[in-house]
PDB file of N, CA and C in Angstrom:
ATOM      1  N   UNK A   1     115.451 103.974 145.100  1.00  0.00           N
ATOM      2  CA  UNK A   1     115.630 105.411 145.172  1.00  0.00           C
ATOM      3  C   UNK A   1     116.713 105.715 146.206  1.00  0.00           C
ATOM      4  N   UNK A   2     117.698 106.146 146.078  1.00  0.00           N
ATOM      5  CA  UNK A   2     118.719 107.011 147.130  1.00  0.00           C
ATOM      6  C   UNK A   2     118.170 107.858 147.754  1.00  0.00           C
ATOM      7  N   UNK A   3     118.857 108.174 148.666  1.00  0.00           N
ATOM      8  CA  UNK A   3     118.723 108.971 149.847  1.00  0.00           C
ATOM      9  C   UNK A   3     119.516 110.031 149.815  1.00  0.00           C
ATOM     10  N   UNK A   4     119.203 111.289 149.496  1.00  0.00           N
ATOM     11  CA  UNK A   4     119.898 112.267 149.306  1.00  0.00           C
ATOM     12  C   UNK A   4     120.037 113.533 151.010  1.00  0.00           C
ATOM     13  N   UNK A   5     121.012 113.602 151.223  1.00  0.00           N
ATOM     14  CA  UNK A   5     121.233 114.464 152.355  1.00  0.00           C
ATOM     15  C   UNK A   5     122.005 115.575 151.545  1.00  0.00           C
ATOM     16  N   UNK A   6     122.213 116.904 152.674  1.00  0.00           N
ATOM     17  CA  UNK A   6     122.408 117.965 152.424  1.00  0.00           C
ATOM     18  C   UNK A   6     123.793 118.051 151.895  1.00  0.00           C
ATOM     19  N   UNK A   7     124.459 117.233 152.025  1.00  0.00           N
ATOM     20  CA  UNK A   7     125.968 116.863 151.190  1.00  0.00           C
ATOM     21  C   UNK A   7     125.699 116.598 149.900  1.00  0.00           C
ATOM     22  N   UNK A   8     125.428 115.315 149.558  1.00  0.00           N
ATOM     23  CA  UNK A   8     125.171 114.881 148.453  1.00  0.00           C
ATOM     24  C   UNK A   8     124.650 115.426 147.224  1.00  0.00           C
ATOM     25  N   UNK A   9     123.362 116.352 147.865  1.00  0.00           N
ATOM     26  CA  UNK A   9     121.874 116.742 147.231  1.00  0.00           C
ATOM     27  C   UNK A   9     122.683 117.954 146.586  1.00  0.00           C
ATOM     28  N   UNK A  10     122.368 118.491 144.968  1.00  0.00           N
ATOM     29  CA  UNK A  10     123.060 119.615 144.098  1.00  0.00           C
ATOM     30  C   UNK A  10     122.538 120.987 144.956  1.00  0.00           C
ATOM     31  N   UNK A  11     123.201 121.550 144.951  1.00  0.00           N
ATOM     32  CA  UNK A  11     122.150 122.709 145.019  1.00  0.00           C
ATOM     33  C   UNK A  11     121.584 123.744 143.944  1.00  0.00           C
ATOM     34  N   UNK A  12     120.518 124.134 143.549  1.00  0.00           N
ATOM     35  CA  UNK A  12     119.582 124.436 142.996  1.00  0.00           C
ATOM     36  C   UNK A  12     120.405 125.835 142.100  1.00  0.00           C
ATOM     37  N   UNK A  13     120.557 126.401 143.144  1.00  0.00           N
ATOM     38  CA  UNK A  13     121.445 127.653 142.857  1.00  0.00           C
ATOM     39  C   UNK A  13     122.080 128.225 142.272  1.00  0.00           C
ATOM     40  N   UNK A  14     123.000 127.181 142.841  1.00  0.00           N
ATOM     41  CA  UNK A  14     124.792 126.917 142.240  1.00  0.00           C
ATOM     42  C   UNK A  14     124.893 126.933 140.937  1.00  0.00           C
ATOM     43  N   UNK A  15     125.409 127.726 140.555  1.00  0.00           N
ATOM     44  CA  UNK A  15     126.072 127.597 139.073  1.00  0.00           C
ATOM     45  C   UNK A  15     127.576 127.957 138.955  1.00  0.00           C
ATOM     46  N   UNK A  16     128.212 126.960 138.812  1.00  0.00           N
ATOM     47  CA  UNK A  16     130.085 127.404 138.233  1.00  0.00           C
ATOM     48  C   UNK A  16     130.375 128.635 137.915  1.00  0.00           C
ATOM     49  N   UNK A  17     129.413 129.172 136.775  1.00  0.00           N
ATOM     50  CA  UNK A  17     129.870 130.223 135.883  1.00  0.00           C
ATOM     51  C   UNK A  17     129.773 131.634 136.808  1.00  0.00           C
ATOM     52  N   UNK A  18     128.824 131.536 137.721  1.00  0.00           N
ATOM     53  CA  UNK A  18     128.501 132.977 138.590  1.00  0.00           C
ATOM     54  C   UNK A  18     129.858 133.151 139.336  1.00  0.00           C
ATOM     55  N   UNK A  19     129.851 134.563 139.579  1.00  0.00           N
ATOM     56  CA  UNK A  19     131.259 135.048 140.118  1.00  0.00           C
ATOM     57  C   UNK A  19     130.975 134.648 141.899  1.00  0.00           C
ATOM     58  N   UNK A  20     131.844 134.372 142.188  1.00  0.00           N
ATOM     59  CA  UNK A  20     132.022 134.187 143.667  1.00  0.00           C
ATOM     60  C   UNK A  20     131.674 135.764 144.816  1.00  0.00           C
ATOM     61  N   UNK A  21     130.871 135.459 145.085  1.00  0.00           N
ATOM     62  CA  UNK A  21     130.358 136.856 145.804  1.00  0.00           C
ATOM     63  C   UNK A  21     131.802 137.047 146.862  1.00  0.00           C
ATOM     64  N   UNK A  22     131.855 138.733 147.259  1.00  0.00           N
ATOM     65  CA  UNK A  22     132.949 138.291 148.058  1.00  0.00           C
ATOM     66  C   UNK A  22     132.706 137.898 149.454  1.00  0.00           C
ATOM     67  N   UNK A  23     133.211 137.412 150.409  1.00  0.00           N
ATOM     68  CA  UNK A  23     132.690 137.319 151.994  1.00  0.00           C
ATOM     69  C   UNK A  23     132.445 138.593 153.056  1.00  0.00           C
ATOM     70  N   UNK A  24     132.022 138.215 153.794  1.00  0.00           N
ATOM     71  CA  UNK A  24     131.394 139.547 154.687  1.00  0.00           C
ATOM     72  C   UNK A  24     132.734 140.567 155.186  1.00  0.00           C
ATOM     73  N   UNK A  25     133.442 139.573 155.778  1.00  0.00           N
ATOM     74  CA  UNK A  25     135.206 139.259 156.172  1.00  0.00           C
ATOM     75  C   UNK A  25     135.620 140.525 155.388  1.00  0.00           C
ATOM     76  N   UNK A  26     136.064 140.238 154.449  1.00  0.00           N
ATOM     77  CA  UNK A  26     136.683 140.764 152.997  1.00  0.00           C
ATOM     78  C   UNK A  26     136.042 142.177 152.807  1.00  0.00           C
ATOM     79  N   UNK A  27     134.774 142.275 152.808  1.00  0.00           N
ATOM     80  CA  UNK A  27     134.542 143.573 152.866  1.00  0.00           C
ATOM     81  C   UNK A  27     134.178 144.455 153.882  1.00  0.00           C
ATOM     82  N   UNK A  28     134.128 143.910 154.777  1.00  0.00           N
ATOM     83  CA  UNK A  28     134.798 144.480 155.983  1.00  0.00           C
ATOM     84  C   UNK A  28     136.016 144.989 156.538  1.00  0.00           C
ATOM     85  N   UNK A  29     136.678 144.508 156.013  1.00  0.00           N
ATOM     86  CA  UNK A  29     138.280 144.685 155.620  1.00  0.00           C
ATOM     87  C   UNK A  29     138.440 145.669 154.791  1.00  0.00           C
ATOM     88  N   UNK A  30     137.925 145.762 153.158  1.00  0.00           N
ATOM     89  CA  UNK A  30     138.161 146.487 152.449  1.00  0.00           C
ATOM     90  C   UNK A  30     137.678 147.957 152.963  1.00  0.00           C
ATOM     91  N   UNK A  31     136.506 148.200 153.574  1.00  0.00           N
ATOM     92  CA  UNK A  31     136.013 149.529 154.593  1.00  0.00           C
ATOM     93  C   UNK A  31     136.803 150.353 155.498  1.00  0.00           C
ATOM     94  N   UNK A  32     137.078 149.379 155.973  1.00  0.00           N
ATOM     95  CA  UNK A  32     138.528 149.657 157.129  1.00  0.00           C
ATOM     96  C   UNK A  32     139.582 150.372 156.743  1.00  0.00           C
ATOM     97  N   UNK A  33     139.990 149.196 155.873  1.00  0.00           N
ATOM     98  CA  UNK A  33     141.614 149.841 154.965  1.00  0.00           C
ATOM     99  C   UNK A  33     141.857 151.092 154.342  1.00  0.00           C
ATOM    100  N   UNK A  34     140.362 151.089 153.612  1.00  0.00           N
ATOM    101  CA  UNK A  34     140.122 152.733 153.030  1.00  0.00           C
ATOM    102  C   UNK A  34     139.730 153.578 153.706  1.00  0.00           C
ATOM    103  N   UNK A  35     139.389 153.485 154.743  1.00  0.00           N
ATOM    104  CA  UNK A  35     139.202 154.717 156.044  1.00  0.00           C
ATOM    105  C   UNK A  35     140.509 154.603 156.220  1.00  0.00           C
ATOM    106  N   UNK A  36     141.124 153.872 156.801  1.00  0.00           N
ATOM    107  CA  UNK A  36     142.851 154.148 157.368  1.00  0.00           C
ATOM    108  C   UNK A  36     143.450 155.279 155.938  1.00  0.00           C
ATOM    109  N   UNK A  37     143.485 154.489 154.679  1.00  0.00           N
ATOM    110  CA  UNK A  37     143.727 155.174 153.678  1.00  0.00           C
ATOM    111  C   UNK A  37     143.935 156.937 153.801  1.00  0.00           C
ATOM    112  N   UNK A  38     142.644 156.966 154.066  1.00  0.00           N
ATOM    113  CA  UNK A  38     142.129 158.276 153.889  1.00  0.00           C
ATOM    114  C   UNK A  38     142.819 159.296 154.807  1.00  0.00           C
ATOM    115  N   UNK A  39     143.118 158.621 156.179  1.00  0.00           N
ATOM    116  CA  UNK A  39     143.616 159.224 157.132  1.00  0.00           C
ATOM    117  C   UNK A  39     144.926 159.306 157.453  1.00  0.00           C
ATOM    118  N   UNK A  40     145.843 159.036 156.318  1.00  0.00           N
ATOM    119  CA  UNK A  40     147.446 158.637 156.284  1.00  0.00           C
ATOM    120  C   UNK A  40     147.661 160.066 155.563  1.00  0.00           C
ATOM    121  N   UNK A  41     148.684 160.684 156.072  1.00  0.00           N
ATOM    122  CA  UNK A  41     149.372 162.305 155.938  1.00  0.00           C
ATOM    123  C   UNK A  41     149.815 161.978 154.596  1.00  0.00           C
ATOM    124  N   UNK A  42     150.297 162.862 153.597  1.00  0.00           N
ATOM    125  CA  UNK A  42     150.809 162.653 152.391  1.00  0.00           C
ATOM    126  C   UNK A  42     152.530 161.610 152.951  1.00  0.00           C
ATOM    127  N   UNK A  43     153.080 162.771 153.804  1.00  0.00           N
ATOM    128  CA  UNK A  43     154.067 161.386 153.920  1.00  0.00           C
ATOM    129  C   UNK A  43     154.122 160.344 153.980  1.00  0.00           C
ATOM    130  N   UNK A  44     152.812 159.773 154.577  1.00  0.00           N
ATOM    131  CA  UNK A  44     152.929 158.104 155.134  1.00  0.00           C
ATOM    132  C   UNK A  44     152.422 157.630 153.783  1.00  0.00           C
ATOM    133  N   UNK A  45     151.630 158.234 152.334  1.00  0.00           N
ATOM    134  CA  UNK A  45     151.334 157.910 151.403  1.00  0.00           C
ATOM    135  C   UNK A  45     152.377 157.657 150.606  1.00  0.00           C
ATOM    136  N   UNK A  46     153.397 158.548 150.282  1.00  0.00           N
ATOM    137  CA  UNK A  46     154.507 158.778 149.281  1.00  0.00           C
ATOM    138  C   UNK A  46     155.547 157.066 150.012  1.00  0.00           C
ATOM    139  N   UNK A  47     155.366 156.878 151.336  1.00  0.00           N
ATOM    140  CA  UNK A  47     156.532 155.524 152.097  1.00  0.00           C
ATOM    141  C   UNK A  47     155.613 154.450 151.119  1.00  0.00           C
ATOM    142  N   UNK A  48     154.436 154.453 150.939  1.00  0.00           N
ATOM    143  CA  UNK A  48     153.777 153.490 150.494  1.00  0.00           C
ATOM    144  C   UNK A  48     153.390 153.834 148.965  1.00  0.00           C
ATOM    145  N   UNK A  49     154.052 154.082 148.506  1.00  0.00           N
ATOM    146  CA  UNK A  49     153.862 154.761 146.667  1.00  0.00           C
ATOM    147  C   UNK A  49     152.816 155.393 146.320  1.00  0.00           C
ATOM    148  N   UNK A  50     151.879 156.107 147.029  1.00  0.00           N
ATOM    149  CA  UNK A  50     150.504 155.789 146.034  1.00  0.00           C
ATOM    150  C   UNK A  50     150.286 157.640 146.840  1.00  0.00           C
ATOM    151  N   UNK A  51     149.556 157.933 145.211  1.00  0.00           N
ATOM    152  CA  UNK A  51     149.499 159.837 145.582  1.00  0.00           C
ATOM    153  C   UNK A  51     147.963 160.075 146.644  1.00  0.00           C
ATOM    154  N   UNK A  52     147.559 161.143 146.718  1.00  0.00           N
ATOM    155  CA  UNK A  52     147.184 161.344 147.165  1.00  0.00           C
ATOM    156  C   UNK A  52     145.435 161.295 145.997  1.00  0.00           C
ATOM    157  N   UNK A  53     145.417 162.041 145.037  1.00  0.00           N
ATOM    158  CA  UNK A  53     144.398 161.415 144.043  1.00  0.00           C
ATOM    159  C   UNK A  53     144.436 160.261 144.656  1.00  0.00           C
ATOM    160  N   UNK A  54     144.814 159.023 143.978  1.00  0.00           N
ATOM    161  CA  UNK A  54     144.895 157.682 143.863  1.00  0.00           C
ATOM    162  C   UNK A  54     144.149 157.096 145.475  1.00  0.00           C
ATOM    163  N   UNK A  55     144.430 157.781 146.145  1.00  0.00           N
ATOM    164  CA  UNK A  55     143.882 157.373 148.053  1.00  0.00           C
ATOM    165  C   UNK A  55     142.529 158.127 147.866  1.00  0.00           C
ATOM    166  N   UNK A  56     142.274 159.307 147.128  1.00  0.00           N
ATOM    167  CA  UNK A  56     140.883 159.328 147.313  1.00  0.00           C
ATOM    168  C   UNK A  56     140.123 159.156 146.643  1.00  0.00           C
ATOM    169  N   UNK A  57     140.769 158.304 144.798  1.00  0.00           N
ATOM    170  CA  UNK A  57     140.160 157.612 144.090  1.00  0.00           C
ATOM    171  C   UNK A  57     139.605 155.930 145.099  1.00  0.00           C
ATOM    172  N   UNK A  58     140.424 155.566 145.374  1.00  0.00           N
ATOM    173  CA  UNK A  58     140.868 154.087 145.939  1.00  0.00           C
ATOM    174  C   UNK A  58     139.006 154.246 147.535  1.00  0.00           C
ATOM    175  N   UNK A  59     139.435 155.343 148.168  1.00  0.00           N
ATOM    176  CA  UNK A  59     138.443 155.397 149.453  1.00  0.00           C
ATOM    177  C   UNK A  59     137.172 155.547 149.154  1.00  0.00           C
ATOM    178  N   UNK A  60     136.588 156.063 147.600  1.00  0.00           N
ATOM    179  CA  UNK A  60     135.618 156.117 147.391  1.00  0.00           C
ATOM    180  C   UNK A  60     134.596 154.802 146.311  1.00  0.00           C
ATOM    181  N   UNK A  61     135.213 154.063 146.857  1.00  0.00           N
ATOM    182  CA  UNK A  61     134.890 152.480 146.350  1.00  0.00           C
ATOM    183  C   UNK A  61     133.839 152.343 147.072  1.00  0.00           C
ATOM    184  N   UNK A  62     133.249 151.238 146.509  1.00  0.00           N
ATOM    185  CA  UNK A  62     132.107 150.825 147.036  1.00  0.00           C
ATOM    186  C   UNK A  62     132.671 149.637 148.261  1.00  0.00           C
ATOM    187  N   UNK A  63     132.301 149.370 148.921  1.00  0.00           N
ATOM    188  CA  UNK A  63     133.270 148.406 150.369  1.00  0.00           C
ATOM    189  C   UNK A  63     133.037 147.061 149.345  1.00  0.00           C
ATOM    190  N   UNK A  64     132.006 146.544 148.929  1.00  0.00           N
ATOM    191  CA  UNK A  64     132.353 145.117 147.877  1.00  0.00           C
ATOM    192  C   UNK A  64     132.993 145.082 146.404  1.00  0.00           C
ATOM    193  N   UNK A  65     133.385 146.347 146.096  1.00  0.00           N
ATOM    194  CA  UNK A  65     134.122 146.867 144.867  1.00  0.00           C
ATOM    195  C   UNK A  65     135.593 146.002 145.323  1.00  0.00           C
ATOM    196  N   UNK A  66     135.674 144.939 144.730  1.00  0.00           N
ATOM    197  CA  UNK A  66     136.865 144.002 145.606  1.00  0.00           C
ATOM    198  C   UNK A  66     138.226 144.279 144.483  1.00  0.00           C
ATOM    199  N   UNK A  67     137.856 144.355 143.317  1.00  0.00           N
ATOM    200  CA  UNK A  67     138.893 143.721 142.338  1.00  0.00           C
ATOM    201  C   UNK A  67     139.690 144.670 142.458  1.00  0.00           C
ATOM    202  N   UNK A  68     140.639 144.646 141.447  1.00  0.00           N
ATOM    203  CA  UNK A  68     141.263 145.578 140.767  1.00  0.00           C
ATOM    204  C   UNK A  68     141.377 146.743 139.874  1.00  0.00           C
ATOM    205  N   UNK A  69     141.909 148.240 140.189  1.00  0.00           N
ATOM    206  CA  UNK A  69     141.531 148.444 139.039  1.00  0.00           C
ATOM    207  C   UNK A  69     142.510 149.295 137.779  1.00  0.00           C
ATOM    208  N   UNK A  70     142.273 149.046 137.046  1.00  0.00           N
ATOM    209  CA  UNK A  70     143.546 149.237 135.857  1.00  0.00           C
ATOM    210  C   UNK A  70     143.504 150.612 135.126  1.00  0.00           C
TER     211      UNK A  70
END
Protein backbone atom coordinates (compact mmCIF):
# COMPACT_ATOMS: atom_id res chain seq x y z
CA UNK A 1 0.00 0.00 0.00
CA UNK A 2 1.51 3.63 -0.67
CA UNK A 3 1.64 6.29 1.37
CA UNK A 4 -0.30 9.06 0.33
CA UNK A 5 0.52 12.72 1.70
CA UNK A 6 -1.23 15.92 1.10
CA UNK A 7 0.64 16.38 -2.31
CA UNK A 8 0.12 13.30 -3.82
CA UNK A 9 -3.45 12.42 -2.30
CA UNK A 10 -6.49 13.74 -5.22
CA UNK A 11 -8.55 15.95 -3.77
CA UNK A 12 -12.10 14.99 -3.34
CA UNK A 13 -13.42 18.24 -4.58
CA UNK A 14 -11.58 19.14 -7.39
CA UNK A 15 -13.09 18.88 -10.51
CA UNK A 16 -11.40 20.42 -13.92
CA UNK A 17 -14.68 21.33 -15.31
CA UNK A 18 -15.79 23.85 -12.27
CA UNK A 19 -14.99 27.47 -13.00
CA UNK A 20 -12.12 28.82 -11.03
CA UNK A 21 -13.62 30.87 -8.21
CA UNK A 22 -12.08 34.26 -8.33
CA UNK A 23 -9.44 35.18 -5.38
CA UNK A 24 -10.16 37.35 -2.44
CA UNK A 25 -7.25 39.76 -4.05
CA UNK A 26 -9.24 40.20 -7.27
CA UNK A 27 -12.29 41.10 -5.73
CA UNK A 28 -11.10 43.29 -3.63
CA UNK A 29 -9.69 45.07 -6.31
CA UNK A 30 -12.68 44.91 -8.40
CA UNK A 31 -14.67 46.99 -5.22
CA UNK A 32 -12.13 49.51 -5.15
CA UNK A 33 -11.87 50.26 -8.84
CA UNK A 34 -15.62 50.75 -9.04
CA UNK A 35 -15.81 53.08 -6.14
CA UNK A 36 -12.88 55.12 -7.76
CA UNK A 37 -15.12 54.67 -10.96
CA UNK A 38 -17.92 56.22 -9.54
CA UNK A 39 -16.07 59.13 -8.20
CA UNK A 40 -14.21 60.29 -11.51
CA UNK A 41 -15.92 63.81 -12.91
CA UNK A 42 -17.34 63.21 -16.43
CA UNK A 43 -14.02 64.64 -17.67
CA UNK A 44 -11.71 62.19 -16.18
CA UNK A 45 -14.39 59.56 -17.75
CA UNK A 46 -14.52 60.88 -21.43
CA UNK A 47 -9.79 60.79 -21.00
CA UNK A 48 -10.65 57.17 -20.33
CA UNK A 49 -13.52 56.43 -23.06
CA UNK A 50 -16.24 55.18 -21.12
CA UNK A 51 -19.74 57.43 -20.54
CA UNK A 52 -21.07 58.05 -17.71
CA UNK A 53 -24.19 55.28 -18.00
CA UNK A 54 -21.50 52.72 -18.67
CA UNK A 55 -19.56 53.85 -14.98
CA UNK A 56 -22.78 53.41 -13.32
CA UNK A 57 -23.71 50.34 -15.21
CA UNK A 58 -19.97 48.95 -14.56
CA UNK A 59 -20.19 50.24 -10.29
CA UNK A 60 -23.20 48.39 -9.76
CA UNK A 61 -21.66 44.89 -10.18
CA UNK A 62 -21.56 42.56 -7.84
CA UNK A 63 -17.55 42.87 -6.39
CA UNK A 64 -17.11 38.88 -7.70
CA UNK A 65 -19.03 39.72 -10.99
CA UNK A 66 -15.31 39.36 -12.52
CA UNK A 67 -15.86 38.73 -16.29
CA UNK A 68 -16.77 40.60 -18.97
CA UNK A 69 -19.51 42.07 -20.25
CA UNK A 70 -20.75 42.26 -23.89
Amino acid sequence: MAILNARTRPLPWFRPSLPVLPSLRAIMRAAITRRYLMEMDDRMLKDIGISRVDALREAERLPWDLGRRG
